[in-house]
Structures are given as structure tokens and as C-alpha cells.
Protein backbone atom coordinates (compact mmCIF):
# COMPACT_ATOMS: atom_id res chain seq x y z
CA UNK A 1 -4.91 -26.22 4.86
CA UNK A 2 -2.07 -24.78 6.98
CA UNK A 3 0.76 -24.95 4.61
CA UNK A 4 -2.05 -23.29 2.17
CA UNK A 5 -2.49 -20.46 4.20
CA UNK A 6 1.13 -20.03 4.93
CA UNK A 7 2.21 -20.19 1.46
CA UNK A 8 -0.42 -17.31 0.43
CA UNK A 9 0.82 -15.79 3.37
CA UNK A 10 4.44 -15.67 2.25
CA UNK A 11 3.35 -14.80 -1.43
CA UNK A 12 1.52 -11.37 -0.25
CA UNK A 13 4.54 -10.41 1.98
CA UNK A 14 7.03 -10.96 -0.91
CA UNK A 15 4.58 -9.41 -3.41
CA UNK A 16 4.61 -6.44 -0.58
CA UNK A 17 8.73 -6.35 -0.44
CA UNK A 18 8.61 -6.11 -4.43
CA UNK A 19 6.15 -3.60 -4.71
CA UNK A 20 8.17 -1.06 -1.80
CA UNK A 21 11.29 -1.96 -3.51
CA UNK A 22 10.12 -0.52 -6.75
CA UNK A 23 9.46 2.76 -5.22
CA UNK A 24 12.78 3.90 -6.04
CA UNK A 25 11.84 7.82 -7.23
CA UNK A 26 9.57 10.07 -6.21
CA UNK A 27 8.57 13.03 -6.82
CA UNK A 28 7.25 15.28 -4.24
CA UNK A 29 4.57 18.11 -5.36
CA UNK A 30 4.41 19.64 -1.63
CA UNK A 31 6.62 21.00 1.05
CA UNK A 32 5.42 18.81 4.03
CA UNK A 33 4.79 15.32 1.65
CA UNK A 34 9.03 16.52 1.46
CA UNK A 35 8.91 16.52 5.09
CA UNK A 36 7.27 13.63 5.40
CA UNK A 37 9.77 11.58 3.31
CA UNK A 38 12.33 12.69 4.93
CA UNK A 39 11.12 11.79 8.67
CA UNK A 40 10.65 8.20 6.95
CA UNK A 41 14.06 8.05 5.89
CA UNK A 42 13.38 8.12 2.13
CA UNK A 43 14.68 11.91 1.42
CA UNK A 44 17.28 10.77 -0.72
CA UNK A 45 14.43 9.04 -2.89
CA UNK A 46 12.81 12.19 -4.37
CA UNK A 47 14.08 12.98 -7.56
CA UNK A 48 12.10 16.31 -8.17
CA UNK A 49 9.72 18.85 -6.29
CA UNK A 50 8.47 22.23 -5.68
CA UNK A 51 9.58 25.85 -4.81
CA UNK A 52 9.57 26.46 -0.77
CA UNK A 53 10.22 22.71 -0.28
CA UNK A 54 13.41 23.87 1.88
CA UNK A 55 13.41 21.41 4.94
CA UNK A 56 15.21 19.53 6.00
CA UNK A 57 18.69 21.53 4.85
CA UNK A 58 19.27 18.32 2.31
CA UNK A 59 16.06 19.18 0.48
CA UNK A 60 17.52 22.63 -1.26
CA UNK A 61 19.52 20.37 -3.51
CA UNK A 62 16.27 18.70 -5.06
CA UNK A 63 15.65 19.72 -8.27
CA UNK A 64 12.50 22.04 -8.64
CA UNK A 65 9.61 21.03 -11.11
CA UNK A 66 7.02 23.66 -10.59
CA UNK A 67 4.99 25.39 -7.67
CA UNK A 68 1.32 25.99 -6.74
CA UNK A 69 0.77 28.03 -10.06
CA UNK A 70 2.06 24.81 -12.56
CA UNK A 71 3.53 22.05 -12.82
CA UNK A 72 6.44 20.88 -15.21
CA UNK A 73 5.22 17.60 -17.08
CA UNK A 74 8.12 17.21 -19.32
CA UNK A 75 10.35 17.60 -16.30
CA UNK A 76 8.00 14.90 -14.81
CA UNK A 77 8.26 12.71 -18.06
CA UNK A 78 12.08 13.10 -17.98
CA UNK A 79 12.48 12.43 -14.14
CA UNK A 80 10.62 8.86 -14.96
CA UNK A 81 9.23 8.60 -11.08
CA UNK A 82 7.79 5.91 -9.59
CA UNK A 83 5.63 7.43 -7.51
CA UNK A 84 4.49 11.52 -7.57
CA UNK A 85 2.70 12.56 -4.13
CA UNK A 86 0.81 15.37 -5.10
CA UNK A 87 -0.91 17.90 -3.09
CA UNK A 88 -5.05 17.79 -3.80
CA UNK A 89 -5.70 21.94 -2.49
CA UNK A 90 -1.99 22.88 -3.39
CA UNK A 91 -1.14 21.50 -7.11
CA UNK A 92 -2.85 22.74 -10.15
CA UNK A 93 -5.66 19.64 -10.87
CA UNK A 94 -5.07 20.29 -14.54
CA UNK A 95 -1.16 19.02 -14.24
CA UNK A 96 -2.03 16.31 -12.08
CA UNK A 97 -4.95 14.50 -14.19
CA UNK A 98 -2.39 15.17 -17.15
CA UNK A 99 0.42 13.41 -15.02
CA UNK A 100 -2.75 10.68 -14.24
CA UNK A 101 -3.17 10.18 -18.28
CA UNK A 102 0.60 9.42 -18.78
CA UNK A 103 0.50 6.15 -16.97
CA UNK A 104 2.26 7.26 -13.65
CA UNK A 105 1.35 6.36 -9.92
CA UNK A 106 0.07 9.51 -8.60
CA UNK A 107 -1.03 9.21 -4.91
CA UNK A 108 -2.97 13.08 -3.54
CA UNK A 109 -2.61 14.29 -0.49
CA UNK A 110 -5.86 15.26 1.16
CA UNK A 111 -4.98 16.41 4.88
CA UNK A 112 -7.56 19.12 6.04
CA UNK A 113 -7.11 18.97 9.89
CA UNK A 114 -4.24 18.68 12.41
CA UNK A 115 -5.50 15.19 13.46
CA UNK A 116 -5.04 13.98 9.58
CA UNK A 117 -1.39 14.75 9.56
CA UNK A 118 -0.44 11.43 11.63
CA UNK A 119 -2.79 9.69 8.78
CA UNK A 120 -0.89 11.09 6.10
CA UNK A 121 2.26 10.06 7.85
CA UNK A 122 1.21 6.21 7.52
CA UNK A 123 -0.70 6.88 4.09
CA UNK A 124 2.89 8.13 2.71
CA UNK A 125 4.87 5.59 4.73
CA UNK A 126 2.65 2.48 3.20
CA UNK A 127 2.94 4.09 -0.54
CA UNK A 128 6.64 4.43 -0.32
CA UNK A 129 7.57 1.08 1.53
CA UNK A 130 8.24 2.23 4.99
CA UNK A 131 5.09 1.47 6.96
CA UNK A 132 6.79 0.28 10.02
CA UNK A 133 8.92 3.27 10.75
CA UNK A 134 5.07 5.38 9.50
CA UNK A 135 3.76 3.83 12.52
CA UNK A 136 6.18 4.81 15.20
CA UNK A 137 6.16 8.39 13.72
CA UNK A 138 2.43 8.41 13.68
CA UNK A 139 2.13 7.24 16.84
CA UNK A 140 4.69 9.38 18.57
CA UNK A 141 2.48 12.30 16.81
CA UNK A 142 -0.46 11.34 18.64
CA UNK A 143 0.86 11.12 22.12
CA UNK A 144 2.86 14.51 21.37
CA UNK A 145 -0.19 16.35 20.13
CA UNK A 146 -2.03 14.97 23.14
CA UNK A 147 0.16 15.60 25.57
CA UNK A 148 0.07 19.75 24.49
CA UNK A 149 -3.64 19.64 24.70
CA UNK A 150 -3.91 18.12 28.20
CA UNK A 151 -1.24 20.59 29.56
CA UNK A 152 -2.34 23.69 27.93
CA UNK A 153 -5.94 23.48 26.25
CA UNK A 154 -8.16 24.15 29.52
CA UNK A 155 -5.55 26.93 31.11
CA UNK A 156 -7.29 30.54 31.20
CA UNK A 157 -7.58 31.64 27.77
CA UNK A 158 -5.87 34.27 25.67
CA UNK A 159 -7.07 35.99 23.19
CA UNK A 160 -5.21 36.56 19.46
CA UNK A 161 -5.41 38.22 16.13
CA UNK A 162 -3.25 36.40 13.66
CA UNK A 163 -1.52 39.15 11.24
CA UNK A 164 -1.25 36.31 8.22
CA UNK A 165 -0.66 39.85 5.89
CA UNK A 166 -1.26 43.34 5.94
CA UNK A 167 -2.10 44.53 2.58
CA UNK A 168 -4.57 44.23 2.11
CA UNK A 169 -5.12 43.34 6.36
CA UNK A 170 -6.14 39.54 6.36
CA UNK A 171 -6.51 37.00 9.22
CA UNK A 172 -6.37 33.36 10.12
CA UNK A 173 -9.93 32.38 11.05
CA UNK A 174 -11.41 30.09 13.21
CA UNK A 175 -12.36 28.10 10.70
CA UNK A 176 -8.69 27.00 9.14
CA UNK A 177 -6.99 24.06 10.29
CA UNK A 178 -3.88 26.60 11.61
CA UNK A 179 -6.49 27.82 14.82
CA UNK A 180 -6.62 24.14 15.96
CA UNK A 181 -2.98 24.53 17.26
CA UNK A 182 -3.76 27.80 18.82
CA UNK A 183 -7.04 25.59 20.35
CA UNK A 184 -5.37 23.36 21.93
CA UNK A 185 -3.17 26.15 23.60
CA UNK A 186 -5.84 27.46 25.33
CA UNK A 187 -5.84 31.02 23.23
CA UNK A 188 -8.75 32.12 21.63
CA UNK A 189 -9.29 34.12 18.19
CA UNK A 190 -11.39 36.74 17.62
CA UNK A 191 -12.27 36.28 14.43
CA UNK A 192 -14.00 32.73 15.88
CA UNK A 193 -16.70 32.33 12.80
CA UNK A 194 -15.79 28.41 11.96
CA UNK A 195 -16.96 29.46 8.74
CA UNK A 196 -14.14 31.81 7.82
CA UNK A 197 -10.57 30.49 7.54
CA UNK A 198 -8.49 33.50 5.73
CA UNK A 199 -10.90 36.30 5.42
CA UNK A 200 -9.96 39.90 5.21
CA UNK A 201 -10.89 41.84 7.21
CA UNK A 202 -10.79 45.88 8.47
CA UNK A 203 -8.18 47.43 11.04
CA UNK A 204 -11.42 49.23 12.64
CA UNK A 205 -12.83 45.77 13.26
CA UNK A 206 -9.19 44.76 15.06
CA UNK A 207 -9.06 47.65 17.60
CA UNK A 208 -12.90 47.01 18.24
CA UNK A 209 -11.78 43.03 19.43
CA UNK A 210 -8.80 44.44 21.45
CA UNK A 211 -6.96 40.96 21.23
CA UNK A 212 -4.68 40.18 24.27
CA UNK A 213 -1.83 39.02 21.58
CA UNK A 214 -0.97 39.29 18.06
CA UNK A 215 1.00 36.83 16.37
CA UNK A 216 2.75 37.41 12.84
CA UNK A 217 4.20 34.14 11.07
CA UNK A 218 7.21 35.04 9.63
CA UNK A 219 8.54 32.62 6.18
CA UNK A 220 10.80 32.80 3.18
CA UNK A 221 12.31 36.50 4.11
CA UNK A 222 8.37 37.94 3.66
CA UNK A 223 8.39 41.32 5.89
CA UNK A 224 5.05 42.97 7.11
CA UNK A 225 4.28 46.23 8.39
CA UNK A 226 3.92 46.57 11.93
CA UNK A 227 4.36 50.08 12.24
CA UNK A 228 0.73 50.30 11.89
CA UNK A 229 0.04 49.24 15.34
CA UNK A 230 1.57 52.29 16.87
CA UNK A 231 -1.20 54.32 16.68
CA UNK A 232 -3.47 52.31 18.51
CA UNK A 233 -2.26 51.56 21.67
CA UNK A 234 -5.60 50.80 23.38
CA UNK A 235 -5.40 47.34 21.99
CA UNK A 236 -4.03 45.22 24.61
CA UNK A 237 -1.78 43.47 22.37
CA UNK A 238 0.28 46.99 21.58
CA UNK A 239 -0.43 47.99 25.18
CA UNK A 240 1.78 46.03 26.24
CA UNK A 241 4.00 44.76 24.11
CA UNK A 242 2.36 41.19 22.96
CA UNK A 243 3.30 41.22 19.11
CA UNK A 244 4.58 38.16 18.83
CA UNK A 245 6.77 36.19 15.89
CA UNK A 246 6.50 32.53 14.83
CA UNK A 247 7.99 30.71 12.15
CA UNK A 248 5.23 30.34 9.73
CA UNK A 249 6.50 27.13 7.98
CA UNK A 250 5.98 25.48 11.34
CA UNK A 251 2.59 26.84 11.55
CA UNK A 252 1.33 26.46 8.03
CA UNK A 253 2.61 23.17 6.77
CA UNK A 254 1.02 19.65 6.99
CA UNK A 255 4.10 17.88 8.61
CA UNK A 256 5.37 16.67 12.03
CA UNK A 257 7.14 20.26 12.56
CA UNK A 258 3.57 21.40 13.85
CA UNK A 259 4.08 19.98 17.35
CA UNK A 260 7.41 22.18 17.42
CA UNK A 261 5.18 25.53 16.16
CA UNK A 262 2.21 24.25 18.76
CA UNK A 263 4.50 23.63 21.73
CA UNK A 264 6.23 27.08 20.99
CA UNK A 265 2.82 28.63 20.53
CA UNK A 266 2.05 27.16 24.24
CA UNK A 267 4.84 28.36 25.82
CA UNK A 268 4.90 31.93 24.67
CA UNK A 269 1.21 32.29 25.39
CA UNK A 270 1.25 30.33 29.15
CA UNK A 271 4.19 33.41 29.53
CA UNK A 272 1.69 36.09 28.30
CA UNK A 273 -1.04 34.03 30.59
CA UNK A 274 1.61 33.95 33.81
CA UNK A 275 2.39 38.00 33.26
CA UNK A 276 -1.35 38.80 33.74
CA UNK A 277 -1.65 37.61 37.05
């Protein structure tokens, strides 16, 4: 019975070495699954992705398929991947049921919520053969992401508008995944309906919430207009001087690089905290 069990044992581990060793090109439909891949160690895998899929530097070199509006099949088709790691909310589900039909692995990313990011590390890591080094990278996720939350999430709290664009003016909400970071830095928004996450929303109603801080993400060379602030210095934010910049591809993409844009978050705002005393 024991030399059963170990023989069964031995044929599902070298079953599991031949499937991960088949995973030899991927394609990547998202700027953090690229991430992601890379932290693994399997960067040089990925065969084809999508515009904005920038970092790391080694990732401007990967030939681009499509964006968020469509997807290249025949590029798909021609690239012959093993595996394509799509993006459920970010890829058009028209290209990606058509990339189902033809036969290939498709695997969809479905991360909602800062705490789902250290699942889709190991989710990715398992589909690609790399499950081990998943779990360390997982793992040092959690204890990161922890660690910010016990240091900064009960400290006095700051109120912020987030400038995500201003024309037409629109916010990040408490209600999108992006104000969890800001959460667990002990600032506050003042749009806090958890029903909203992006809503627009009225310069009138801005002045009226006189936020302590305003934070603009800045990505991809995008400028916004922040000469519309100077007229209304009563807002505590242009009072005295809190506009504050980010870099929004650390704040808006499902990959380890959060902690970085949450522990920079936590600093600048425990400065803006320590100046009000």
C-alpha cells in the first residue's frame, strides 16, 4: 500500500514538472499580470502583450498585441502561446471568448481588492510553473501590507480629494479598490460613498469638503490642470500648499508595486499629519 501511494505520488509530481515545463509562452493581456511575471522570474516567457505594459524596463521590448479597446487574434494565432493571462474588467470579453474558441489556455484575472493581489500572485505563479517562488512573494506581500496598516492606519486622519482628471473634474471614490491604500494610511476621502468608485463630480462640491490634501497621480506623460486651484484658496489643501504628486502606475495597477505607492502615500501624509501639530 506504501509503494502504491508513493508511486501515485511521484506520477502527480512528474505530471506537475511536465505540465510547468510546457508553459513556455505567454502572453500577457495586462500591465500588472506583466508585473507579475516578471517578479516570478518568467519575464522573458511572454511573447506578446498590451500598450502601457512598460515595467519592468525589459518589458518595452515585448511585442504589443492590442489594448483595453481590442485585441489582436491573428497576432495571438501567430504568437502560438501556451498560456494568455487575460484581464476579466480590462480586455474586451468579445476577443477573449474568441481566443477561448481557438483551443488556447486562457486563464482571467479577476483581482477586485488590494488583499486579492497576493492571490493573484500564487494564482499566476501555479499557472506558469513557479508556485514556490508565488509563495514567498505572496507572503512577503502580506506581512508588507500589514506592516503599513499597523504603523499608519489608526494615526490622526487626513483628509484627501483625489484629482484622477480634470475635464471633465472626476474623483477616486471610496468605493474603488485605489482608497484601500489611502485606508490603511490613515487619510480619509471625502467623497466616502462605498458606492461610488470614479464618479464625477462638481468643483463647487470640492471647495464645500475643504480636503486637508489633494493628490494627482501622474502616468504615461498625462498633464492636468492645476491652475484651477488658485482661485480658491480657502481649501486647506491650496492653503497651504498640500497638492501632492504620485506615480499613478503605482497606485492604479494590480501588482506588488502597490506597497511602494502605499508606503509613499504614508509617508507624505504622516509629514502633512506631523506639520499640523
Amino acid at each position: 500500500m506504501l509503494k502504491f501511494s508513493v508511486s501515485v505520488f511521484l506520477l502527480l509530481f512528474v505530471s506537475m514538472v511536465a505540465n510547468a515545463k510546457q508553459v513556455e509562452r505567454i502572453i500577457a493581456l495586462s500591465p500588472h499580470s506583466v508585473e507579475i511575471l516578471f517578479l516570478l522570474g518568467v519575464g522573458d516567457k511572454i511573447v506578446g502583450t498590451v500598450d502601457f505594459a512598460d515595467y519592468p524596463e525589459e518589458a518595452k521590448s515585448i511585442p504589443r498585441i492590442g489594448g483595453h479597446t481590442a485585441i489582436q487574434i491573428d497576432r495571438v494565432l501567430e504568437l502560438e502561446p501556451d498560456i494568455v493571462i487575460a484581464w476579466e474588467s480590462g480586455n474586451p470579453t468579445r476577443d477573449i471568448e474568441r481566443i477561448k474558441e481557438l483551443g488556447i489556455v486562457v486563464y482571467e484575472s479577476t483581482t477586485k481588492e488590494l488583499e486579492d493581489i497576493p492571490q493573484e500572485i500564487l494564482r499566476i505563479g501555479d499557472k506558469v510553473g513557479r508556485s514556490a517562488e508565488a509563495q514567498v512573494q505572496a507572503q512577503n506581500y502580506r506581512e508588507r501590507l500589514d506592516s503599513l496598516r499597523d504603523n499608519y492606519q489608526s494615526r490622526k486622519p487626513v483628509s484627501f480629494f483625489y484629482q484622477l482628471w480634470s475635464k471633465p473634474l472626476r474623483t477616486m471614490a471610496a468605493g474603488s479598490w485605489i482608497n484601500q491604500m489611502f485606508a490603511g494610511c490613515g487619510a480619509v476621502n471625502v467623497f466616502d460613498d462605498p458606492s461610488m468608485d470614479y464618479p464625477q463630480v462638481s468643483l463647487e462640491s470640492v471647495i464645500d469638503l475643504r480636503p486637508e490634501v489633494i493628490v494627482v497621480p501622474t502616468h504615461h506623460g498625462t498633464e492636468m490642470d492645476l491652475n484651477m486651484w488658485n482661485d480658491w484658496p480657502e481649501i486647506p489643501a491650496v492653503k497651504n500648499d498640500h497638492i501632492v504628486f504620485f506615480n499613478g502606475d503605482l497606485l492604479h495597477r494590480f501588482s506588488y508595486r502597490t506597497l511602494y505607492g502605499m508606503q509613499q502615500i504614508c509617508e507624505v501624509f504622516d509629514d502633512i499629519r506631523q506639520s499640523k501639530k
